[in-house]
N, C-alpha and C. Protein backbone atom coordinates (compact mmCIF):
# COMPACT_ATOMS: atom_id res chain seq x y z
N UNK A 1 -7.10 -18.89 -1.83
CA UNK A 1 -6.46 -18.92 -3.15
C UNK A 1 -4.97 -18.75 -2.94
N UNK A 2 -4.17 -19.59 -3.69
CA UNK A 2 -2.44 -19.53 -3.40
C UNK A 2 -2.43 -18.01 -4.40
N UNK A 3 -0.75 -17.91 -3.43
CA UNK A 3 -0.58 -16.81 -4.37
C UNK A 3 0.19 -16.77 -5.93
N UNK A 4 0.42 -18.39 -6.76
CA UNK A 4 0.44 -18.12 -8.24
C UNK A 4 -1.15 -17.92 -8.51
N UNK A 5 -1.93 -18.57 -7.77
CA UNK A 5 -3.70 -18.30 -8.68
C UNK A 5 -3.90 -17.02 -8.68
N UNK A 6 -3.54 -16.33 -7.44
CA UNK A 6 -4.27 -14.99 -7.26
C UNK A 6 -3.61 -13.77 -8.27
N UNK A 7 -2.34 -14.55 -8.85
CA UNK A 7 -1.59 -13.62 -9.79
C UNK A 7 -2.09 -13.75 -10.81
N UNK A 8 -2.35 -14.79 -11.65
CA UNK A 8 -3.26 -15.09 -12.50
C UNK A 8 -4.05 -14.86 -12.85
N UNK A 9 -4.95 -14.77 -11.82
CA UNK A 9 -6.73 -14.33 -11.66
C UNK A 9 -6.45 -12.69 -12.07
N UNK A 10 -5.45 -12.04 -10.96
CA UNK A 10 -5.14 -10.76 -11.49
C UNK A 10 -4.69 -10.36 -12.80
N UNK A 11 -3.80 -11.15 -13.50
CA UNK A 11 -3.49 -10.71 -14.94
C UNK A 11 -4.74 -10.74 -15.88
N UNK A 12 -5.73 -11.76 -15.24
CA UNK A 12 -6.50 -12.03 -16.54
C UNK A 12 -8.19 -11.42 -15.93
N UNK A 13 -7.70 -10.65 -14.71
CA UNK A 13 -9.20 -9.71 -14.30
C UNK A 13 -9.80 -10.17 -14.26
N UNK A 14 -10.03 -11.72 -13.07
CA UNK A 14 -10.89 -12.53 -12.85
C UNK A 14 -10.94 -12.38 -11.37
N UNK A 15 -10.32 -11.22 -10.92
CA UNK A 15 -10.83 -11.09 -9.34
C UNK A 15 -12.05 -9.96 -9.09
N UNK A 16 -12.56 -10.19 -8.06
CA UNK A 16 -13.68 -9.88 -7.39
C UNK A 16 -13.17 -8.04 -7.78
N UNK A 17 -14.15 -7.00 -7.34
CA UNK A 17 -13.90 -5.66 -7.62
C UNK A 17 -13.33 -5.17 -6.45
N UNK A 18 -13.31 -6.03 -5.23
CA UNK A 18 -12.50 -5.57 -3.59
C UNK A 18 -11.18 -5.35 -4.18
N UNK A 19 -10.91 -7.06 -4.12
CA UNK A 19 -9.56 -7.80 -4.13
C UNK A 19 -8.96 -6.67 -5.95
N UNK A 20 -9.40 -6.50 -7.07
CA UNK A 20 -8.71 -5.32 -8.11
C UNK A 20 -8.61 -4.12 -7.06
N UNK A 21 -9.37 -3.66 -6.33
CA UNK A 21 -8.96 -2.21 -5.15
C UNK A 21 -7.92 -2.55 -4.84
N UNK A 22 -7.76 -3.77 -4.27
CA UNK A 22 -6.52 -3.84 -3.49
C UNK A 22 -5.17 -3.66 -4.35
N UNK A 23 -4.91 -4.73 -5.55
CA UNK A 23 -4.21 -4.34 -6.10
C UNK A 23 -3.85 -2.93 -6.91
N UNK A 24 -4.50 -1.99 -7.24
CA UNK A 24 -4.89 -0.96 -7.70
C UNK A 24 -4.52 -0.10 -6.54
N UNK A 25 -4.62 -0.38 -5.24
CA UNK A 25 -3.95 0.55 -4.62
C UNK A 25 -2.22 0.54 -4.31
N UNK A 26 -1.94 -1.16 -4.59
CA UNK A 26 -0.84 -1.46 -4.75
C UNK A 26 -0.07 -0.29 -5.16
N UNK A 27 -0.74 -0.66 -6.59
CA UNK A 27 0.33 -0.19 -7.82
C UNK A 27 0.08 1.45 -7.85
N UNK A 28 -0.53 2.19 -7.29
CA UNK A 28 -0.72 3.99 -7.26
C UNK A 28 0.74 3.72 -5.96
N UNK A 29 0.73 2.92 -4.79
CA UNK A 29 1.93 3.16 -4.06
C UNK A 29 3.34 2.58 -4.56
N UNK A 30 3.35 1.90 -5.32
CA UNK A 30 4.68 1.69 -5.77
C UNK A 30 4.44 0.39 -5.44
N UNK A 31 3.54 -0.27 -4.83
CA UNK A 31 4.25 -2.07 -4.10
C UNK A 31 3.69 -2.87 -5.05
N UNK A 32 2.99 -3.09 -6.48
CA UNK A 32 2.88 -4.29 -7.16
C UNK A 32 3.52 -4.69 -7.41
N UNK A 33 5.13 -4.62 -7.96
CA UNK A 33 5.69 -5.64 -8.56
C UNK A 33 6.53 -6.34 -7.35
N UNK A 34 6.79 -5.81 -6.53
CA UNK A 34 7.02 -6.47 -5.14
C UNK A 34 5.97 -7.53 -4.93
N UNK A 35 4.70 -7.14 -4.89
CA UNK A 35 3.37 -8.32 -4.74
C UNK A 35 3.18 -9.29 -5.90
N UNK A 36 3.81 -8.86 -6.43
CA UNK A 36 3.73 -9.54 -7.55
C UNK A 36 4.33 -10.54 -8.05
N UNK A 37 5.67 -10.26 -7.16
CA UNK A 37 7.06 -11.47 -7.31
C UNK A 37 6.73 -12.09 -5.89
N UNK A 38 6.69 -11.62 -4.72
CA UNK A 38 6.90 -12.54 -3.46
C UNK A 38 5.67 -12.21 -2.44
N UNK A 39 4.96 -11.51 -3.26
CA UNK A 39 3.53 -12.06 -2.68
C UNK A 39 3.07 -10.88 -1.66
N UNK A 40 1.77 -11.05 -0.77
CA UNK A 40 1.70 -10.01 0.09
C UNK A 40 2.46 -10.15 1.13
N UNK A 41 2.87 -11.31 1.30
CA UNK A 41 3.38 -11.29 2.99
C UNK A 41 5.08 -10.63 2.99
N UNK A 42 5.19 -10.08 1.42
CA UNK A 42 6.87 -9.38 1.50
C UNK A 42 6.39 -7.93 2.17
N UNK A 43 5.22 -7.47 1.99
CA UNK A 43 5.21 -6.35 2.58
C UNK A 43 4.97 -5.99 4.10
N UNK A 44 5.74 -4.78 4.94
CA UNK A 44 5.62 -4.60 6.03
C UNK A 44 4.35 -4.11 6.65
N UNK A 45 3.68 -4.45 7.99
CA UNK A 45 2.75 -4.23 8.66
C UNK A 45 2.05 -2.95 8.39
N UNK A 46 2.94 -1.68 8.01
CA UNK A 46 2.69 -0.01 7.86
C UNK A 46 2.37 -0.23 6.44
N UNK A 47 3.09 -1.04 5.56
CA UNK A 47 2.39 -0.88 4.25
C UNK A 47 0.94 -1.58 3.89
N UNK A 48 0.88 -2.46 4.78
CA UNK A 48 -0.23 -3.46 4.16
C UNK A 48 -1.66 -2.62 5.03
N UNK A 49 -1.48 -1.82 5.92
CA UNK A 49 -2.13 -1.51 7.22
C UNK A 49 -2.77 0.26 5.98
N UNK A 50 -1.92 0.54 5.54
CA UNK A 50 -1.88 2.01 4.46
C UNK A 50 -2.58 1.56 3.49
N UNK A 51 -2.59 0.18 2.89
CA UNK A 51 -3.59 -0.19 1.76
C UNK A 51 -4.83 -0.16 2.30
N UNK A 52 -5.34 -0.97 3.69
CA UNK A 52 -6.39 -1.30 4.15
C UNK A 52 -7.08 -0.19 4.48
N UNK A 53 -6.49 1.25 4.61
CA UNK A 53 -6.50 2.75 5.08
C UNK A 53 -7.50 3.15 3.88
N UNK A 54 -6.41 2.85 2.48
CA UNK A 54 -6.74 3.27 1.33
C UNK A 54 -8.13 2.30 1.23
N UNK A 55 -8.18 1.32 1.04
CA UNK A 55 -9.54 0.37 0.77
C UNK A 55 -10.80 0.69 1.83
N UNK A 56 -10.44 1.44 2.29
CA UNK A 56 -11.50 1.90 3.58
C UNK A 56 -11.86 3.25 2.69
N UNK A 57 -11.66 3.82 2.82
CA UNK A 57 -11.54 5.55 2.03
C UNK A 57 -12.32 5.85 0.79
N UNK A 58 -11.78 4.68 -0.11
CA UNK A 58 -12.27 4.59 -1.14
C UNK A 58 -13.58 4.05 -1.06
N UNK A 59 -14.05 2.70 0.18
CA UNK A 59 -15.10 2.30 -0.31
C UNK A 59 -16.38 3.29 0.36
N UNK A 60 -15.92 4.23 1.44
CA UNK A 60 -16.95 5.20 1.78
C UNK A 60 -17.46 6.06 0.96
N UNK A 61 -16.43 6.48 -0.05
CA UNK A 61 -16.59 7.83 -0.63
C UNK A 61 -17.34 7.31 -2.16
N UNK A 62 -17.40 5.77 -2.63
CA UNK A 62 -18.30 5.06 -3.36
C UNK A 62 -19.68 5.26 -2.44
N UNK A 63 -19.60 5.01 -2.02
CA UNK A 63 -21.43 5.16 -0.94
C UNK A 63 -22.08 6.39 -0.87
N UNK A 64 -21.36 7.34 -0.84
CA UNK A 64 -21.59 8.89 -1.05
C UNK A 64 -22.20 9.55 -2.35
């Protein structure tokens, strides 16, 4: 999916419940509107690596 669809899909909450984690962890760290204007690849390796941290964390402690 390009990233105008995937912005889209996000405004209008037509993404999968992963891919809303992801953004949702975005925006608790401060980086959505950064992702939001120039996409994921504006963010650095430590930030995108800290979401995947967060999306890990969260989906264990759902299983619990």
């Amino acid at each position: 999916m390009g990233k105008d669809k995937e912005i889209e899909a996000y405004l209008n909450h037509e993404l999968s419940a992963e891919e809303m984690l992801k953004y949702e962890i975005a925006q608790e760290m401060g980086l959505l509107d950064r992702v939001l204007n120039n996409g994921w690849k504006s963010l650095s390796a430590k930030e995108t690596g800290r979401i995947g941290g967060l999306i890990t964390r969260k989906k264990r402690a759902l299983k619990e």
